[in-house]
Structure formats: C-alpha cells, structure tokens
Protein backbone atom coordinates (compact mmCIF):
# COMPACT_ATOMS: atom_id res chain seq x y z
CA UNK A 1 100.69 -31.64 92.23
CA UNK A 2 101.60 -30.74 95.99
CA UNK A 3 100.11 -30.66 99.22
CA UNK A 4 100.43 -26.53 99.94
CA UNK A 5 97.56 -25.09 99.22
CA UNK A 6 98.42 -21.59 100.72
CA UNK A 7 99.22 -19.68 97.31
CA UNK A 8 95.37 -19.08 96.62
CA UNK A 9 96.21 -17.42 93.50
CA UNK A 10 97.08 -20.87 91.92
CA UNK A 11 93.69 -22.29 93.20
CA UNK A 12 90.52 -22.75 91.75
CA UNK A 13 87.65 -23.70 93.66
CA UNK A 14 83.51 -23.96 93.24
CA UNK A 15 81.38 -21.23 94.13
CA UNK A 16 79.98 -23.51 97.26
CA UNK A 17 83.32 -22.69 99.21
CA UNK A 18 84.47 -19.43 100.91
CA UNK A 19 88.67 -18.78 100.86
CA UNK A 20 88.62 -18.99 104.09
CA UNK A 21 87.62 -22.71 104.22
CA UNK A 22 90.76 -23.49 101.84
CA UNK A 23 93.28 -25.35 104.17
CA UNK A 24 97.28 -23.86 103.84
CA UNK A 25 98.27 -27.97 103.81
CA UNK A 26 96.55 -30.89 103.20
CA UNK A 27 97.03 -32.62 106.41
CA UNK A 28 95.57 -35.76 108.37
CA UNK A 29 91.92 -35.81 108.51
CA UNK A 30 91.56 -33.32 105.59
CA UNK A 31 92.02 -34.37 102.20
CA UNK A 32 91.57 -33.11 98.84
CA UNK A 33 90.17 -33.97 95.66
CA UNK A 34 89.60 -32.82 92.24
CA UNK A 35 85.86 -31.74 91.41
CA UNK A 36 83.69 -34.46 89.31
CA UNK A 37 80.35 -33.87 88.48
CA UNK A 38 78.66 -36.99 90.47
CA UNK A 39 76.45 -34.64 92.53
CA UNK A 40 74.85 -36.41 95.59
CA UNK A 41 73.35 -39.31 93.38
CA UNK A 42 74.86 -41.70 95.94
CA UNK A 43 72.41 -40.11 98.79
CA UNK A 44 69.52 -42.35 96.61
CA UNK A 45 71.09 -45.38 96.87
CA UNK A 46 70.51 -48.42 99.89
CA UNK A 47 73.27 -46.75 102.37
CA UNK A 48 72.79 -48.83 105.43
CA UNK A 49 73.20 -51.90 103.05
CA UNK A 50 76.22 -50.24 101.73
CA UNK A 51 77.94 -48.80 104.67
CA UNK A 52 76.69 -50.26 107.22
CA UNK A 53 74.19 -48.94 109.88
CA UNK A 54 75.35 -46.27 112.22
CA UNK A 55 78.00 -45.15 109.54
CA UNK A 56 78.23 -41.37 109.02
CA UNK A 57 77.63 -42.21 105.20
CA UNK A 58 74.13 -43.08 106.12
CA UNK A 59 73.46 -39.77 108.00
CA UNK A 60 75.18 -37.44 105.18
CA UNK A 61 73.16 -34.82 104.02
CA UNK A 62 72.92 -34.04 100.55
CA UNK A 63 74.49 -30.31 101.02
CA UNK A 64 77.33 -31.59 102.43
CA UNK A 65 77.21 -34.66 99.99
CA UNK A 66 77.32 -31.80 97.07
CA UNK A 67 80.37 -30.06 98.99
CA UNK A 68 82.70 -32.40 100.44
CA UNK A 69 82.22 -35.81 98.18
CA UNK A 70 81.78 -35.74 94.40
CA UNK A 71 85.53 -35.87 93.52
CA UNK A 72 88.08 -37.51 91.57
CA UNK A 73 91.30 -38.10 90.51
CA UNK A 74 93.74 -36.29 91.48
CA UNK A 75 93.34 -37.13 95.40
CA UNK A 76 95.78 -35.97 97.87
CA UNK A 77 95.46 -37.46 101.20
CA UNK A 78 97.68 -38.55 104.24
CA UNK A 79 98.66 -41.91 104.10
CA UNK A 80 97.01 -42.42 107.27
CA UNK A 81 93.86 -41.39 105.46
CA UNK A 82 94.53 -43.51 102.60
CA UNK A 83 94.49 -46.53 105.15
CA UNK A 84 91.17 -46.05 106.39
CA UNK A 85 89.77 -45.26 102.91
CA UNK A 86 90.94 -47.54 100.84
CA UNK A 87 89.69 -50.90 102.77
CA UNK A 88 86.24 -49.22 103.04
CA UNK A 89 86.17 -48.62 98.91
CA UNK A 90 87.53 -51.92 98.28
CA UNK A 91 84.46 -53.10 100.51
CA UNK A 92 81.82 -50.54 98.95
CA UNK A 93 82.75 -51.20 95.12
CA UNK A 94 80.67 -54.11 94.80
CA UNK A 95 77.78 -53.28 96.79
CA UNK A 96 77.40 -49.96 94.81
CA UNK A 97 77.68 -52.25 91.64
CA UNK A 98 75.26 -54.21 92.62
CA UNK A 99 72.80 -51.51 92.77
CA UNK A 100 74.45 -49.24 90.12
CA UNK A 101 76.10 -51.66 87.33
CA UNK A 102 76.81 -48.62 85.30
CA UNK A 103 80.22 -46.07 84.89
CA UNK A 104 81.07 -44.59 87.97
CA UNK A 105 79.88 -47.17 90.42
CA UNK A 106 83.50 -47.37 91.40
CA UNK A 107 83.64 -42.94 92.09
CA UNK A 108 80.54 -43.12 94.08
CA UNK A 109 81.47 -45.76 95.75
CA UNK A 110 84.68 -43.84 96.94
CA UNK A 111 82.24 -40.97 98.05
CA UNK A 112 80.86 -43.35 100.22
CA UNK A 113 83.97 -44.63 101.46
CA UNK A 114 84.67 -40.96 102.29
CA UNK A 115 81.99 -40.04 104.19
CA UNK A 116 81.96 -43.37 106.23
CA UNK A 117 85.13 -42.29 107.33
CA UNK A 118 84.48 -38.81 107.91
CA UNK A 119 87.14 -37.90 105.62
CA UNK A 120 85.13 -34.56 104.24
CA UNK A 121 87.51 -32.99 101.31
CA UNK A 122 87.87 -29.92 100.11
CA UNK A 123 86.91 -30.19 96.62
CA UNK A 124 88.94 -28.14 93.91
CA UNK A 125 88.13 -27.33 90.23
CA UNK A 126 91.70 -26.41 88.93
CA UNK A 127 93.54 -30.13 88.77
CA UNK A 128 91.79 -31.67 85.70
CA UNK A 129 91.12 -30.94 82.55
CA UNK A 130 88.50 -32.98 80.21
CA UNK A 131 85.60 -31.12 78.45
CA UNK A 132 86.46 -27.91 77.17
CA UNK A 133 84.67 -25.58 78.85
CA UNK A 134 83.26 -27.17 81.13
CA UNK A 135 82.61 -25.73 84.71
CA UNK A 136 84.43 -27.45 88.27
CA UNK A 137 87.02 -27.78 85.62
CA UNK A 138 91.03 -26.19 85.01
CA UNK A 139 89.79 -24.29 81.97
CA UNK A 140 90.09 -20.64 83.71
CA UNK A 141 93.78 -21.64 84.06
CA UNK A 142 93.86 -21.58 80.00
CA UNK A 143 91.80 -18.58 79.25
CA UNK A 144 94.85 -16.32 79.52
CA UNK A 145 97.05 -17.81 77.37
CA UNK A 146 97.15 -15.83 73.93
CA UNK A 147 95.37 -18.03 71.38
CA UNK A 148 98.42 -17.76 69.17
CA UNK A 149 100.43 -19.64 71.69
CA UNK A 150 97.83 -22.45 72.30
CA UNK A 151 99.94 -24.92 70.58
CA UNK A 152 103.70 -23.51 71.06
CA UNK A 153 106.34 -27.23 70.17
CA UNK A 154 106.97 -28.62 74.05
CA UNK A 155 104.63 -29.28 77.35
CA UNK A 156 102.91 -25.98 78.36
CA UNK A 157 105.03 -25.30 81.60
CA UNK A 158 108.02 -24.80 79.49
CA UNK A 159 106.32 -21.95 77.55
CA UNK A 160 104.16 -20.42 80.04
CA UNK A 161 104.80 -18.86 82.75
CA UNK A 162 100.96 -18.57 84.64
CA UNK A 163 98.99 -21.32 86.66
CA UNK A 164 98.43 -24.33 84.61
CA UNK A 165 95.82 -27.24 85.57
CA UNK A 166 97.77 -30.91 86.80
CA UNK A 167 96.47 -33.33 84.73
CA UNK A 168 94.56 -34.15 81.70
CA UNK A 169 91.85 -36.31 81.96
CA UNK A 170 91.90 -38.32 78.98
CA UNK A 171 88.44 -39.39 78.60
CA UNK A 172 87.77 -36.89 75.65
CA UNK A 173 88.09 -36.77 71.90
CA UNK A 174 89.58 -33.94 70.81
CA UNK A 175 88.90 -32.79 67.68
CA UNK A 176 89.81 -29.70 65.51
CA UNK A 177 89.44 -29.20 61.50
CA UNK A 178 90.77 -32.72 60.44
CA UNK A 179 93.25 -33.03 63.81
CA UNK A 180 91.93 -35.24 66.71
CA UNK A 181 93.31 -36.70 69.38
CA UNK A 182 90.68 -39.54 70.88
CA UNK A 183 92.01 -42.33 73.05
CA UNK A 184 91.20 -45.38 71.79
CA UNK A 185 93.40 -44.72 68.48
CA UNK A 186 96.46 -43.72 70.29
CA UNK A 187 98.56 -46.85 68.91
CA UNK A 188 98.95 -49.22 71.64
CA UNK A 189 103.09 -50.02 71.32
CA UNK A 190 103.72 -46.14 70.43
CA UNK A 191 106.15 -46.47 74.40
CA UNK A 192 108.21 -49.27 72.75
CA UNK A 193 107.87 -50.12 69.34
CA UNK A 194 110.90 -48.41 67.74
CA UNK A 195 109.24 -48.65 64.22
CA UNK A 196 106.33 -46.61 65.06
CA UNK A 197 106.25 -43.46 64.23
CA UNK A 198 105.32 -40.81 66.95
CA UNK A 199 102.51 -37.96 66.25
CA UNK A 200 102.60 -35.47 64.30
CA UNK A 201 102.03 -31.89 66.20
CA UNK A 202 99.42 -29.67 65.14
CA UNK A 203 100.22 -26.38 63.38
CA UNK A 204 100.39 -23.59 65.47
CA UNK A 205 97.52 -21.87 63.80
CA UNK A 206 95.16 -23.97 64.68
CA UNK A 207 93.35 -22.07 66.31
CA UNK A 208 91.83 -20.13 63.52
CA UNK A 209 89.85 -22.98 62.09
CA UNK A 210 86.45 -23.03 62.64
CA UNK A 211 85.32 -26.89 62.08
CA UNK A 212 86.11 -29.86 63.30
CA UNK A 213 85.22 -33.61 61.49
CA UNK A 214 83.32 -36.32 62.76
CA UNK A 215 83.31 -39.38 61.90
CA UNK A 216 80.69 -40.25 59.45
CA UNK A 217 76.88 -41.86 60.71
CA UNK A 218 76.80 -44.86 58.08
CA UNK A 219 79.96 -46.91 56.97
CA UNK A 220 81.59 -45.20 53.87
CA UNK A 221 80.04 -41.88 54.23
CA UNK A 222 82.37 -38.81 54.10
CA UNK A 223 83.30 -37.47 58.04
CA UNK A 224 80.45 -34.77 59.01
CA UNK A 225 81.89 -31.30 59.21
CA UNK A 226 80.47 -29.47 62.42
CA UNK A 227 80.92 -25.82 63.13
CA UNK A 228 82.76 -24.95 66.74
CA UNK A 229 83.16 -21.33 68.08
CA UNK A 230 86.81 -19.25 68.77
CA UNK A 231 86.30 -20.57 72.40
CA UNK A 232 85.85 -24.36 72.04
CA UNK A 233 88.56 -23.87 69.03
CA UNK A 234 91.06 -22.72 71.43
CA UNK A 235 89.98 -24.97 74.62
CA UNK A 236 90.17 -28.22 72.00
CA UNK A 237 93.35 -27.43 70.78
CA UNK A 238 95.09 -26.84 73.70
CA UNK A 239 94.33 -30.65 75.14
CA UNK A 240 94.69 -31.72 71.44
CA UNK A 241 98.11 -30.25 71.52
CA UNK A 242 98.87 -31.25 74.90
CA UNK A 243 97.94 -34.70 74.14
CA UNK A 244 100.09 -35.09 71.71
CA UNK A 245 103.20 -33.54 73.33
CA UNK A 246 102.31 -35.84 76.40
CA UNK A 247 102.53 -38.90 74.40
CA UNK A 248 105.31 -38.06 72.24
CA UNK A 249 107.34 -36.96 75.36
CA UNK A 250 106.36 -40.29 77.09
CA UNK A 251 107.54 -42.27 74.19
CA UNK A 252 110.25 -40.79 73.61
CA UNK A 253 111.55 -41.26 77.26
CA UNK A 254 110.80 -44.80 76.71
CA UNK A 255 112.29 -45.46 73.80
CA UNK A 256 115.17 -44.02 74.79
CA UNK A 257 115.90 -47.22 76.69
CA UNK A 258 115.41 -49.67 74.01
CA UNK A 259 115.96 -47.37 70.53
CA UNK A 260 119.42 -46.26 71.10
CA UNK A 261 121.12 -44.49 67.53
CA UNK A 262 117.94 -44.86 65.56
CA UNK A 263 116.11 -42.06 63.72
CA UNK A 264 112.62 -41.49 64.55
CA UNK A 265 110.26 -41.88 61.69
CA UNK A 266 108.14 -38.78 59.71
CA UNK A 267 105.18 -38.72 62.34
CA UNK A 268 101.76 -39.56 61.77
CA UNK A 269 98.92 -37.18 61.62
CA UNK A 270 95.79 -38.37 63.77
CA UNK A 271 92.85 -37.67 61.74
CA UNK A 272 90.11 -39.83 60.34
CA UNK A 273 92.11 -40.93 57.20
CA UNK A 274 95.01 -42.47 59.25
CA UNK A 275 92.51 -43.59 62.19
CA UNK A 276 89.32 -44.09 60.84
C-alpha cells in the first residue's frame, strides 16, 4: 500500500476515469480510496439534516457522487485530511443511522463526510479483493497467474512476480469442492492458543474441481453440491488459499512469542465436517 501512484501499470481504475486524472502522489486535498459499490444512494437521503445547510455534501451531484465518493477501505489520505474527515464522520454516523439503520450506514456516512469537506478521491478498483469476479474489484490483477500456481505453499508476493491487489476483504465465504474458508469459523484463539492446530492448505490442484458444498437447507441434511465454472474455480481458490496462508502466517508470528520449542499440531481442514 503506498502513496505513488505514478507506475500506472500497477493501477486499476473504473471506466468513469481518464489516466490522465490519476494523480503521481496522493497529496493534501486529494485522497484515495478503494472502489465499493455504494453508488450515490446517499444523494436520497435528508442531507441538510445530515451535513448541515450550505455544506458542499448538500449540493453534490450524483455524477460526481458516482465518481469521487463510493469508496472503502483501503483509504490513503494526508493526515491533514484525515483531521477534517474524521470529526465530520464521527458527527454523520448517527444521523445516517438514524435514517438508514441498515449495513453500511457507517460507509455512506463517510461519503458524506467526504464531500462536506470537499475531499473528492480518486477512486481505484485494484486494492481489494472480495467477490470473485466481481467488477471495481483487484480480480484483473489475478487473471494472469497460471491456474496451476493459484495455490503455490506461501503469500502470493513470494511466488509471483506481477501486480497483486493489497488486501483481502474478508467478508466472503470461500468455498471450493469440500474446502472453504468463511469467517465466522476461523477459530477465535487460532493467534495464541498453542494447542490449536493451524489450517490445513489446500492442494495445489484445486483448481480442477468443479463443485463446491453448501451447507445443507434443513438441519441434518447432507451439504448441497453446486456446480461453479474454471473462472470462479480459480478466483475462489486463490482468496481460499490466500486466506489460509494469511492466517496461518499471522498465527504463527504470534505464537512465536508465547509457543517457544513446541511442535505445531497436524492442521485442520476447514470444510463442513470440521465446521459445520
């Protein structure tokens, strides 16, 4: 994650901005932020209440709310930025609630917070992953990687050698043939419990399956097996894979603290046996 943006080639960007409009530097007054797809949803909701009358929030147009605002984490931003922001979103969450008591109320309330503050970002696709395939996403980053390297043993950079997206956002659940990696199962003292085993990495051919299980619609039901194409088989496994090199490598750094001489356990296999 850095500030230059002048090497294009490791850039992505939506379709609604020209090179040319791509900064060299994030730089005071002109922030960036991953894409997120919020749209202008925001531009319906009681702005003058919100952000007070005369703000520039109020007077955004939907174009530029489309362009400049519906963005996420990762942010990059000059800290002098940050301290005119993040008063105005601390302000704006609970008004937004208030009219919006849903998920998100907290993202669109930082689009309003942005725009109040004239703080227009550029808005860039390539520093998230979540839903394979999806577009305003990393994903073209992946495409070139040879399918038989998808799930190569350590964390991608080590292995590859092109443009790779920043972070995974972990709001997913991965699933391939009988491998998954979903969030809420990832056991919760895996950083420091020195009896837990970590996970078990996916074969490297795991690609080639063609299925992946869900869990089952009534209690005691086998898992439903659903058919995926070579694309979303690749796309999947690569943030399955990731995930579980990300966690392992995390725990492992932990442990390291606190586990000192003791042999790490036969890892667990995620799938719907062990997590059900």
């Amino acid at each position: 994650l850095t500030a230059d943006l002048s090497n294009q080639d490791e850039l992505l960007w939506s379709r609604d901005w020209k090179p040319k409009e791509i900064p060299p530097r994030v730089t005071e007054g002109a922030p960036v932020g991953q894409q997120y797809g919020l749209g202008a949803k925001w531009c319906d909701f009681k702005r003058e209440h919100i952000c007070g009358k005369g703000s520039p929030c109020v007077s955004t147009t939907r174009q530029d709310a489309n362009k400049h605002f519906p963005v996420g984490p990762p942010y990059i931003m000059h800290r002098n930025d940050w301290a005119k922001l993040a008063p105005s979103w601390v302000e704006f969450v609970p008004k937004v609630y208030e009219e919006y008591p849903y998920l998100l109320a907290e993202m669109y309330a930082y689009s309003m917070a942005a725009a109040h503050n004239n703080l227009r970002h550029v808005k860039l696709d390539h520093m998230m992953l979540s839903l394979p395939g999806a577009g305003g996403e990393g994903w073209p980053f992946i495409d070139p990687i040879p399918t038989e390297k998808i799930c190569q043993r350590g964390m991608p950079q080590t292995w590859w050698d092109g443009p790779l997206p920043v972070f995974l956002h972990f709001c997913q659940n991965y699933r391939v043939g009988e491998w998954m990696f979903p969030k809420r199962k990832i056991p919760r003292d895996i950083m420091h419990n020195c009896d837990r085993p970590l996970l078990e990495v996916p074969p490297q051919n795991i690609t080639g399956l063609r299925h992946r299980l869900m869990p089952p619609k009534k209690r005691n039901d086998p898992p439903r097996e659903e058919s995926i194409n070579a694309k979303v088989a690749k796309l999947s496994a690569f943030a399955l894979c990731t995930g579980v090199e990300i966690v392992n490598h995390a725990a492992r750094e932990s442990r390291a603290l606190t586990c000192k001489g003791q042999p790490e356990l036969k890892p667990l296999r995620m799938n719907l046996k062990n997590f059900p």
